[in-house]
C-alpha atoms as a PDB file:
ATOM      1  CA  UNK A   1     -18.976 -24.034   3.037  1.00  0.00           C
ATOM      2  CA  UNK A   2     -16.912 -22.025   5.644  1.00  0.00           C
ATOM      3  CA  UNK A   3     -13.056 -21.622   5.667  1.00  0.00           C
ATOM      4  CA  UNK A   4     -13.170 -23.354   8.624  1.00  0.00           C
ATOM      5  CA  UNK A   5     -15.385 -26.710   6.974  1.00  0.00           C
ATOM      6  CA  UNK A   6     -12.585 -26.328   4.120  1.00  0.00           C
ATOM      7  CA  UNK A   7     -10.160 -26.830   6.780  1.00  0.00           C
ATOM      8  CA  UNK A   8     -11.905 -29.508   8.451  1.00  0.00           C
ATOM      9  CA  UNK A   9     -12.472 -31.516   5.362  1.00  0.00           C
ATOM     10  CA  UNK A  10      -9.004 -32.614   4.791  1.00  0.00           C
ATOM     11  CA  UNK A  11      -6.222 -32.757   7.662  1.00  0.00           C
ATOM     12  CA  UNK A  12      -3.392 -32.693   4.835  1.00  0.00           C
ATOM     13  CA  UNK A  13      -3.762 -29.900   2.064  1.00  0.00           C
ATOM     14  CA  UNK A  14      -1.975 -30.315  -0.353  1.00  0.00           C
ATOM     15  CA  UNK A  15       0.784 -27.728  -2.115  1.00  0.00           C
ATOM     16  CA  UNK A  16       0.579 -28.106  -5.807  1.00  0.00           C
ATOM     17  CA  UNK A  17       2.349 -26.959  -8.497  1.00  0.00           C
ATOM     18  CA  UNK A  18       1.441 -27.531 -11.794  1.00  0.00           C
ATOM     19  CA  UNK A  19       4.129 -27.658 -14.408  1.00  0.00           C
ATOM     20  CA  UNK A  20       2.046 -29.464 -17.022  1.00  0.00           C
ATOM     21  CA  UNK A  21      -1.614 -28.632 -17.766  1.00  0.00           C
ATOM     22  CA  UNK A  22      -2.149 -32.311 -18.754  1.00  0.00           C
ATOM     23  CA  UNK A  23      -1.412 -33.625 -15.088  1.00  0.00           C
ATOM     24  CA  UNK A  24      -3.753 -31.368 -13.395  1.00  0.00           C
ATOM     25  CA  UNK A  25      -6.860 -33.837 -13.819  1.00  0.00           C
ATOM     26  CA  UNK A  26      -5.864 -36.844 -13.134  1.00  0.00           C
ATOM     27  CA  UNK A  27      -3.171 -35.769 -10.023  1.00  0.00           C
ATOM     28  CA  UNK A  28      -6.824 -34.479  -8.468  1.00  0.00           C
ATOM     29  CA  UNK A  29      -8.196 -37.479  -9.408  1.00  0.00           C
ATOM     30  CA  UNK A  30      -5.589 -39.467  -7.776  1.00  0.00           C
ATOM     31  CA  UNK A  31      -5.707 -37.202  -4.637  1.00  0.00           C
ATOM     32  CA  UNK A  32      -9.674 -37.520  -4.389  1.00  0.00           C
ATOM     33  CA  UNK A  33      -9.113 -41.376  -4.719  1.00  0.00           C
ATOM     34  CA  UNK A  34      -6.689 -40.811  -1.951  1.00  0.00           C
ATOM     35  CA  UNK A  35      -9.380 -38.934   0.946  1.00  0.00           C
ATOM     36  CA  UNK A  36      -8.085 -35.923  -0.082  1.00  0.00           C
ATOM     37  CA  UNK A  37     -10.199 -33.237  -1.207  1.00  0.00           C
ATOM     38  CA  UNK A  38      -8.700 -29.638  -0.664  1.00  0.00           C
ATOM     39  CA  UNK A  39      -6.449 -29.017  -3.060  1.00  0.00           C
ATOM     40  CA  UNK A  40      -3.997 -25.326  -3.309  1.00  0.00           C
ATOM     41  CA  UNK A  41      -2.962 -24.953  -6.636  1.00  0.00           C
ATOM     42  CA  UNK A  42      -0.552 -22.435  -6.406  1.00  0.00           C
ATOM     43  CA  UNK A  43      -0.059 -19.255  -8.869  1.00  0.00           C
ATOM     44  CA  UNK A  44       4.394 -20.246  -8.791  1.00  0.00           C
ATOM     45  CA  UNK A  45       3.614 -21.475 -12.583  1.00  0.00           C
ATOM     46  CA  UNK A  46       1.876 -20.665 -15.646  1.00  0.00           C
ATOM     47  CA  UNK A  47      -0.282 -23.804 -15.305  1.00  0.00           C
ATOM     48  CA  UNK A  48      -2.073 -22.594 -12.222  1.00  0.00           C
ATOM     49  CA  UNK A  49      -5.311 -20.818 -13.289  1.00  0.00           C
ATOM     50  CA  UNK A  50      -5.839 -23.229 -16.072  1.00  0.00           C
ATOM     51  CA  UNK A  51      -5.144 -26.027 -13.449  1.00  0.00           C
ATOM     52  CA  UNK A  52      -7.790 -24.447 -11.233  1.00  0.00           C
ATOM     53  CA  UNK A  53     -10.687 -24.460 -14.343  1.00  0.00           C
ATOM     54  CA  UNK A  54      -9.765 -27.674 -15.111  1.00  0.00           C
ATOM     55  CA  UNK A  55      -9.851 -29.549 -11.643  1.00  0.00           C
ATOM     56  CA  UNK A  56     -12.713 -27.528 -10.547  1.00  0.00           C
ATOM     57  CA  UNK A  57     -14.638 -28.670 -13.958  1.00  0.00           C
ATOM     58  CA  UNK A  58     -14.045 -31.941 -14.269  1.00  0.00           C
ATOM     59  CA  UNK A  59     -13.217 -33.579 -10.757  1.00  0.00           C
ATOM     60  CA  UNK A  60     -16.615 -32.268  -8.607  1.00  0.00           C
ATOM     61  CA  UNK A  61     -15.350 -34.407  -5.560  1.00  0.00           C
ATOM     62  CA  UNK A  62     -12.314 -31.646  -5.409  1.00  0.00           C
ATOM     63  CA  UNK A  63     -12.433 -28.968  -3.409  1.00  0.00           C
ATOM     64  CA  UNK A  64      -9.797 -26.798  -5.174  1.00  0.00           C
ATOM     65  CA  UNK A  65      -8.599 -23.782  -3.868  1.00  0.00           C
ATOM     66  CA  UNK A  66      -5.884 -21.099  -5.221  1.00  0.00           C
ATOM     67  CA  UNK A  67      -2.216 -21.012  -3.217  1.00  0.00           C
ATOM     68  CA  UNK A  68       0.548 -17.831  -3.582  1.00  0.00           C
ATOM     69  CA  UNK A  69      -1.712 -15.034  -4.345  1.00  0.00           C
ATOM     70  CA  UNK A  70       0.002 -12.258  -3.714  1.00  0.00           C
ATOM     71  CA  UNK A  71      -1.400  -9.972  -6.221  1.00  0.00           C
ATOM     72  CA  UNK A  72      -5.182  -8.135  -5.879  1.00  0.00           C
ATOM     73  CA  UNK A  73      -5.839  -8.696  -9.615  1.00  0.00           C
ATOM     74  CA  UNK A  74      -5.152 -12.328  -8.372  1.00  0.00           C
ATOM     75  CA  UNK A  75      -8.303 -13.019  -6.455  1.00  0.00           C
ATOM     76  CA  UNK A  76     -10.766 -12.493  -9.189  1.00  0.00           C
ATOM     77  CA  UNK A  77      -9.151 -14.357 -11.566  1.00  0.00           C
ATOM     78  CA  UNK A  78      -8.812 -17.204  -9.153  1.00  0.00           C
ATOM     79  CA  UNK A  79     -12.039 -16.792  -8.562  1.00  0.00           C
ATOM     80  CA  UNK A  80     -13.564 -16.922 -12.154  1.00  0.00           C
ATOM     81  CA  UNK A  81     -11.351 -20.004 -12.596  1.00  0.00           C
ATOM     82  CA  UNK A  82     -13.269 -22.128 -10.348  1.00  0.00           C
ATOM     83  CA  UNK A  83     -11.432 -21.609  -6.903  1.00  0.00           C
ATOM     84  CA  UNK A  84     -13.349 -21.574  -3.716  1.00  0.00           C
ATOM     85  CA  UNK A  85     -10.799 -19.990  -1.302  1.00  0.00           C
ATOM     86  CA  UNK A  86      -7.150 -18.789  -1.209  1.00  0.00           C
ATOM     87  CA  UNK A  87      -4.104 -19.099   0.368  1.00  0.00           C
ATOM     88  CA  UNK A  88      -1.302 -16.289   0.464  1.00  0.00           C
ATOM     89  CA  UNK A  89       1.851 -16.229   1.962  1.00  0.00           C
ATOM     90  CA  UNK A  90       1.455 -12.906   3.551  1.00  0.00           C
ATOM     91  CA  UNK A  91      -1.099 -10.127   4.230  1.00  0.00           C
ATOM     92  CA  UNK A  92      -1.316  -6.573   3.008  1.00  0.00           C
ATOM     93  CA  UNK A  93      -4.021  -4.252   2.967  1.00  0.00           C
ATOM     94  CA  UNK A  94      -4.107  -4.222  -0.659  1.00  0.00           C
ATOM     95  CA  UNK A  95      -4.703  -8.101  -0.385  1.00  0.00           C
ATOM     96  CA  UNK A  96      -7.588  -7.800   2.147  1.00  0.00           C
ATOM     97  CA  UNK A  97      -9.321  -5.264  -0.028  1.00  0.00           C
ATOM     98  CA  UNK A  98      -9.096  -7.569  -2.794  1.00  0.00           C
ATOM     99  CA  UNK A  99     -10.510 -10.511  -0.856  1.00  0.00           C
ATOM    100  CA  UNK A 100     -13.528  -9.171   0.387  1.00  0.00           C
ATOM    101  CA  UNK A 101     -13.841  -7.416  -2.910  1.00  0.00           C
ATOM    102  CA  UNK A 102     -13.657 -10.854  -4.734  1.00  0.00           C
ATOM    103  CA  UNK A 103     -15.663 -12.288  -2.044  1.00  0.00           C
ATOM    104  CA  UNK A 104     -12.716 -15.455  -1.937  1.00  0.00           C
ATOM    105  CA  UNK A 105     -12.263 -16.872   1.539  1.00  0.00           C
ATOM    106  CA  UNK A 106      -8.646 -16.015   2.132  1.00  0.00           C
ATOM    107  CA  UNK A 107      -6.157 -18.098   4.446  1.00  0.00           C
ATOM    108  CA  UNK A 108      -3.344 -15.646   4.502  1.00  0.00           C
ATOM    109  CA  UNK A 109       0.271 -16.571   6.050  1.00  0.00           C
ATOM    110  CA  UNK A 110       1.529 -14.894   9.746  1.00  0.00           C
ATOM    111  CA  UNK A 111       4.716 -15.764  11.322  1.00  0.00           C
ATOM    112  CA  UNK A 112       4.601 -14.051  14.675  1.00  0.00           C
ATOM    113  CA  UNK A 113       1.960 -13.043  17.346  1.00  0.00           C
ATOM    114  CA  UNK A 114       2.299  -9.763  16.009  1.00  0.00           C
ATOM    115  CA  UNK A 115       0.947 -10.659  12.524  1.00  0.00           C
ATOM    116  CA  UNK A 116      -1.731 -12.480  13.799  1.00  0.00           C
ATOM    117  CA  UNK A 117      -3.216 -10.087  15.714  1.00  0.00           C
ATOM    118  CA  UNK A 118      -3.442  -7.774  12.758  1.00  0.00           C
ATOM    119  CA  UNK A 119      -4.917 -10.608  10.927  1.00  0.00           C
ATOM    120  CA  UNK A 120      -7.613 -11.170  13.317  1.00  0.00           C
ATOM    121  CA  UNK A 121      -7.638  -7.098  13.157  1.00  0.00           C
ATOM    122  CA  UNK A 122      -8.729  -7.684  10.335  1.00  0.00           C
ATOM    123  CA  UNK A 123     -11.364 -10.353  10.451  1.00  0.00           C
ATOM    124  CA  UNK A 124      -9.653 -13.061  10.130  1.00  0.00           C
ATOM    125  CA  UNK A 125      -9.809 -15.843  12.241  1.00  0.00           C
ATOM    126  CA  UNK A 126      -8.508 -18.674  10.096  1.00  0.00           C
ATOM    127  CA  UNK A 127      -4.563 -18.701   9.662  1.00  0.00           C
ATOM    128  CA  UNK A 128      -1.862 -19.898   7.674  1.00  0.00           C
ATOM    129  CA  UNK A 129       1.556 -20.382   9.776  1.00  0.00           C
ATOM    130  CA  UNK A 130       3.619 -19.668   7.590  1.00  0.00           C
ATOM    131  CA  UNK A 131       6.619 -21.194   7.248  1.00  0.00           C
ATOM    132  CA  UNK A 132       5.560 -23.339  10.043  1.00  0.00           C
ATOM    133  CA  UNK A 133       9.203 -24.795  10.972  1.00  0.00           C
ATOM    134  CA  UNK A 134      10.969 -21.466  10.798  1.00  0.00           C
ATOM    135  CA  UNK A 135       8.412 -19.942  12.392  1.00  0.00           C
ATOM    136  CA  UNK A 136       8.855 -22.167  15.574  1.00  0.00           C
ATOM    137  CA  UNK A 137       6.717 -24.943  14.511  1.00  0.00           C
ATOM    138  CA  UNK A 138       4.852 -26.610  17.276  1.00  0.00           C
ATOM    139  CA  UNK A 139       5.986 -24.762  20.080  1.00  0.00           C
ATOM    140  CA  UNK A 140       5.052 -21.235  18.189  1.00  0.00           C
ATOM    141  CA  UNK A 141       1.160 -22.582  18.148  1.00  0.00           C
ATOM    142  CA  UNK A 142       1.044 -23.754  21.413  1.00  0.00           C
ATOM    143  CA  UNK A 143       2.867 -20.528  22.982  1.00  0.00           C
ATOM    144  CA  UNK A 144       0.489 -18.828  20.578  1.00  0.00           C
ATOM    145  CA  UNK A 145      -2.919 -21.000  21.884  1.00  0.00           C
ATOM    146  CA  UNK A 146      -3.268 -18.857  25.264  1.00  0.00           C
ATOM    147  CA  UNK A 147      -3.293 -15.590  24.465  1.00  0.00           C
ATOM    148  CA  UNK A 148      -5.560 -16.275  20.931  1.00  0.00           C
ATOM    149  CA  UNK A 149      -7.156 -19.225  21.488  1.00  0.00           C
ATOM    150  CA  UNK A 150      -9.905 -18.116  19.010  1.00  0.00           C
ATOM    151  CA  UNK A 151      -7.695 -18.407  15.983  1.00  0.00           C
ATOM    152  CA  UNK A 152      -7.691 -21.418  14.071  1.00  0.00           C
ATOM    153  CA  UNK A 153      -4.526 -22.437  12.092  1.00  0.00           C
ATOM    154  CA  UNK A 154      -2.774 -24.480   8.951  1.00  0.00           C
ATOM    155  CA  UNK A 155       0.618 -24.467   9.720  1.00  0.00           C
ATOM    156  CA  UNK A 156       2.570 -24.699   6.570  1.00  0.00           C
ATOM    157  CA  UNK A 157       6.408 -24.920   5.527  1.00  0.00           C
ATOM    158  CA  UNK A 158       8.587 -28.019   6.226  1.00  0.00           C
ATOM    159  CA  UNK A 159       6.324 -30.320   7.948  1.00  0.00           C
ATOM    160  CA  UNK A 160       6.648 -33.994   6.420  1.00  0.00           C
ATOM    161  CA  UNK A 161       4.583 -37.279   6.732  1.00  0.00           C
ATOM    162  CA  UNK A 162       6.524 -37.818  10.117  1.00  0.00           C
ATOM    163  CA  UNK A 163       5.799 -34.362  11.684  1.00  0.00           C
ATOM    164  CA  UNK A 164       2.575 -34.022  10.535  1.00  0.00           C
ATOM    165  CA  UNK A 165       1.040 -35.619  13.079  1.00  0.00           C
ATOM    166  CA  UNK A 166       2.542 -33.985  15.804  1.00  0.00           C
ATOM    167  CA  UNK A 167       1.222 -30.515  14.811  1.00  0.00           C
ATOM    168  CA  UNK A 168      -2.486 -31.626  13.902  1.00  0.00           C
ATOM    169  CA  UNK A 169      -2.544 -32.846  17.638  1.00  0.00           C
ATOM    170  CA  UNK A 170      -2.095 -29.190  18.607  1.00  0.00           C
ATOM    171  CA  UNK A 171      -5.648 -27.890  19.657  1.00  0.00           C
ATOM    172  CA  UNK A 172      -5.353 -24.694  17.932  1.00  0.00           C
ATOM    173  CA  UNK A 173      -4.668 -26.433  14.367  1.00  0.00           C
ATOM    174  CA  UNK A 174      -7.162 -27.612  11.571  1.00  0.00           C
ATOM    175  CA  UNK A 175      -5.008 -28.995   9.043  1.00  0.00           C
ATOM    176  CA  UNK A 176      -1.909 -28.765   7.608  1.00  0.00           C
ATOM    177  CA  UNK A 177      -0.506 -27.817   4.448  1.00  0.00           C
ATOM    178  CA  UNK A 178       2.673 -29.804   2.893  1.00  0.00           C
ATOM    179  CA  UNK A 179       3.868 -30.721  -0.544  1.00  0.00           C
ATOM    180  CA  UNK A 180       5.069 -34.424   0.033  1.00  0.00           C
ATOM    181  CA  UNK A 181       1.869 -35.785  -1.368  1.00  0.00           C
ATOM    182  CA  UNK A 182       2.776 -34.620  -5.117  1.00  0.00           C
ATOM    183  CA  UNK A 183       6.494 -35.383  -5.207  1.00  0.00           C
ATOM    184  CA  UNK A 184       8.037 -34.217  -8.925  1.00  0.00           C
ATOM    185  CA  UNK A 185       8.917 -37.550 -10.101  1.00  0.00           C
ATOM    186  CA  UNK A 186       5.761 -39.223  -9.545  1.00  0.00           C
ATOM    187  CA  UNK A 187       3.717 -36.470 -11.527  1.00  0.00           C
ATOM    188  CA  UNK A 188       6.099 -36.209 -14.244  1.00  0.00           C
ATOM    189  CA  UNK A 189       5.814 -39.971 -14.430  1.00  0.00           C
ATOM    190  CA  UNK A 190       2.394 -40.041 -14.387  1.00  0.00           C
ATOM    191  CA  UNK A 191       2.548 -42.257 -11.122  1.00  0.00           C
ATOM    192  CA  UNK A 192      -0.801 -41.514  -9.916  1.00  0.00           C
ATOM    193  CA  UNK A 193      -1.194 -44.737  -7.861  1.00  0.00           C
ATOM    194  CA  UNK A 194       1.790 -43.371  -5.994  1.00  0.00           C
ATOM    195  CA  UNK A 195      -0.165 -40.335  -5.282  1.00  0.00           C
ATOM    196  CA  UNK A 196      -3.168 -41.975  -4.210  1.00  0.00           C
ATOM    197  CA  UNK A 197      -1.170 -44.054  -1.507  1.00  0.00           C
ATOM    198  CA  UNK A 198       0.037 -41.229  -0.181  1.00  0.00           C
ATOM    199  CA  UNK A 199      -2.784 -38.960  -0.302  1.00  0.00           C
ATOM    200  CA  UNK A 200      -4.953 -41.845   1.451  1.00  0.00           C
ATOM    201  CA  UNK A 201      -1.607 -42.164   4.158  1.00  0.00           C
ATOM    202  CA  UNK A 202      -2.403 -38.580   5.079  1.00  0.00           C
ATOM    203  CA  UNK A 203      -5.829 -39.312   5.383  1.00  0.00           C
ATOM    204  CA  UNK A 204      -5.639 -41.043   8.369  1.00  0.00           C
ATOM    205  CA  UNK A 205      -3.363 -38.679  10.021  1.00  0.00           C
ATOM    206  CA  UNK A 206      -6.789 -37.732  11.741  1.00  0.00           C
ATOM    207  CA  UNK A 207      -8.481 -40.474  13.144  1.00  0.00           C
END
């Protein structure tokens, strides 16, 4: 499976952070219930990896992937846990080296023309906006459509269930990423129905 098929597979993907190892099943669980697959577990807690071996193990129908590497040593590790591609905030050379050394399909963050034409420099054709809004949001992808039309993106960073739609309908956009479909109080509550309504309301953002 290509970045690009991860990309396709879900039009929401959804931010996680883990802050206790028990939740990490079942939240997948709910989320696959939900129509949604691709999962970013991010690295912002100490749960992350462990989340990462755990969904990947025991939730097949997940599609889990590895969010806020911004470390080399990070790819591997990722890797080894059971994550099929990764998502950083940023791009360094130290980071591409590390991704094509680990073999990881990385989705790494741009904010201006600029940075994405030293991503695609660098091979990479698949982007993260990133963060979307501040970055110009909708306008900043379609301004950014003519001149690289062969870059694909997941804009990410204050879009909401009410925006979303409006930046999947942008030609030049795959999915997008957003952490509204794991709000804190449902997880901590263990309100996994909640999570499955919501996961299966971004589902149909693409009809």
């Amino acid at each position: 499976m290509t970045l690009l098929d991860i990309m396709r597979a879900s039009p929401v993907i959804p931010v996680i952070a883990i802050d206790n190892i028990d939740h990490a099943v079942p939240l997948a669980q709910a989320l696959v219930a939900g129509g949604i697959r691709v999962l970013e577990v991010t690295l912002r807690t100490a749960h992350g990896l462990p989340a990462i071996r755990a969904m990947a193990e025991q939730v097949p129908d997940a599609i889990v992937g590895v969010g806020t590497l911004t470390q080399p040593d990070e790819f591997a590790a990722a890797r080894d846990a059971g994550a099929v591609f990764g998502v950083s905030p940023g791009l360094t050379t130290s980071l591409i080296s590390a991704a094509k050394a680990s073999g990881l399909p990385l989705l790494p963050g741009v904010m201006s023309p600029s940075e994405v034409m030293a991503a695609r420099e660098a091979g990479f054709r698949q982007l993260k906006l990133f963060p979307a809004v501040p970055a110009g949001g909708i306008g900043m992808l379609n301004a950014i459509a003519g001149p690289l039309p062969d870059v694909t993106f997941c804009p990410t960073g204050g879009i909401s269930q009410e925006t979303a739609s409006q930046f999947l309908a942008c030609k030049n956009v795959a999915c997008v990423g957003g952490s509204w479909l794991t709000p804190k109080e449902a997880m901590q509550e263990g309100d996994w129905a909640r999570i499955t309504e919501l996961a299966r309301a971004a589902s149909r953002l693409r009809t």
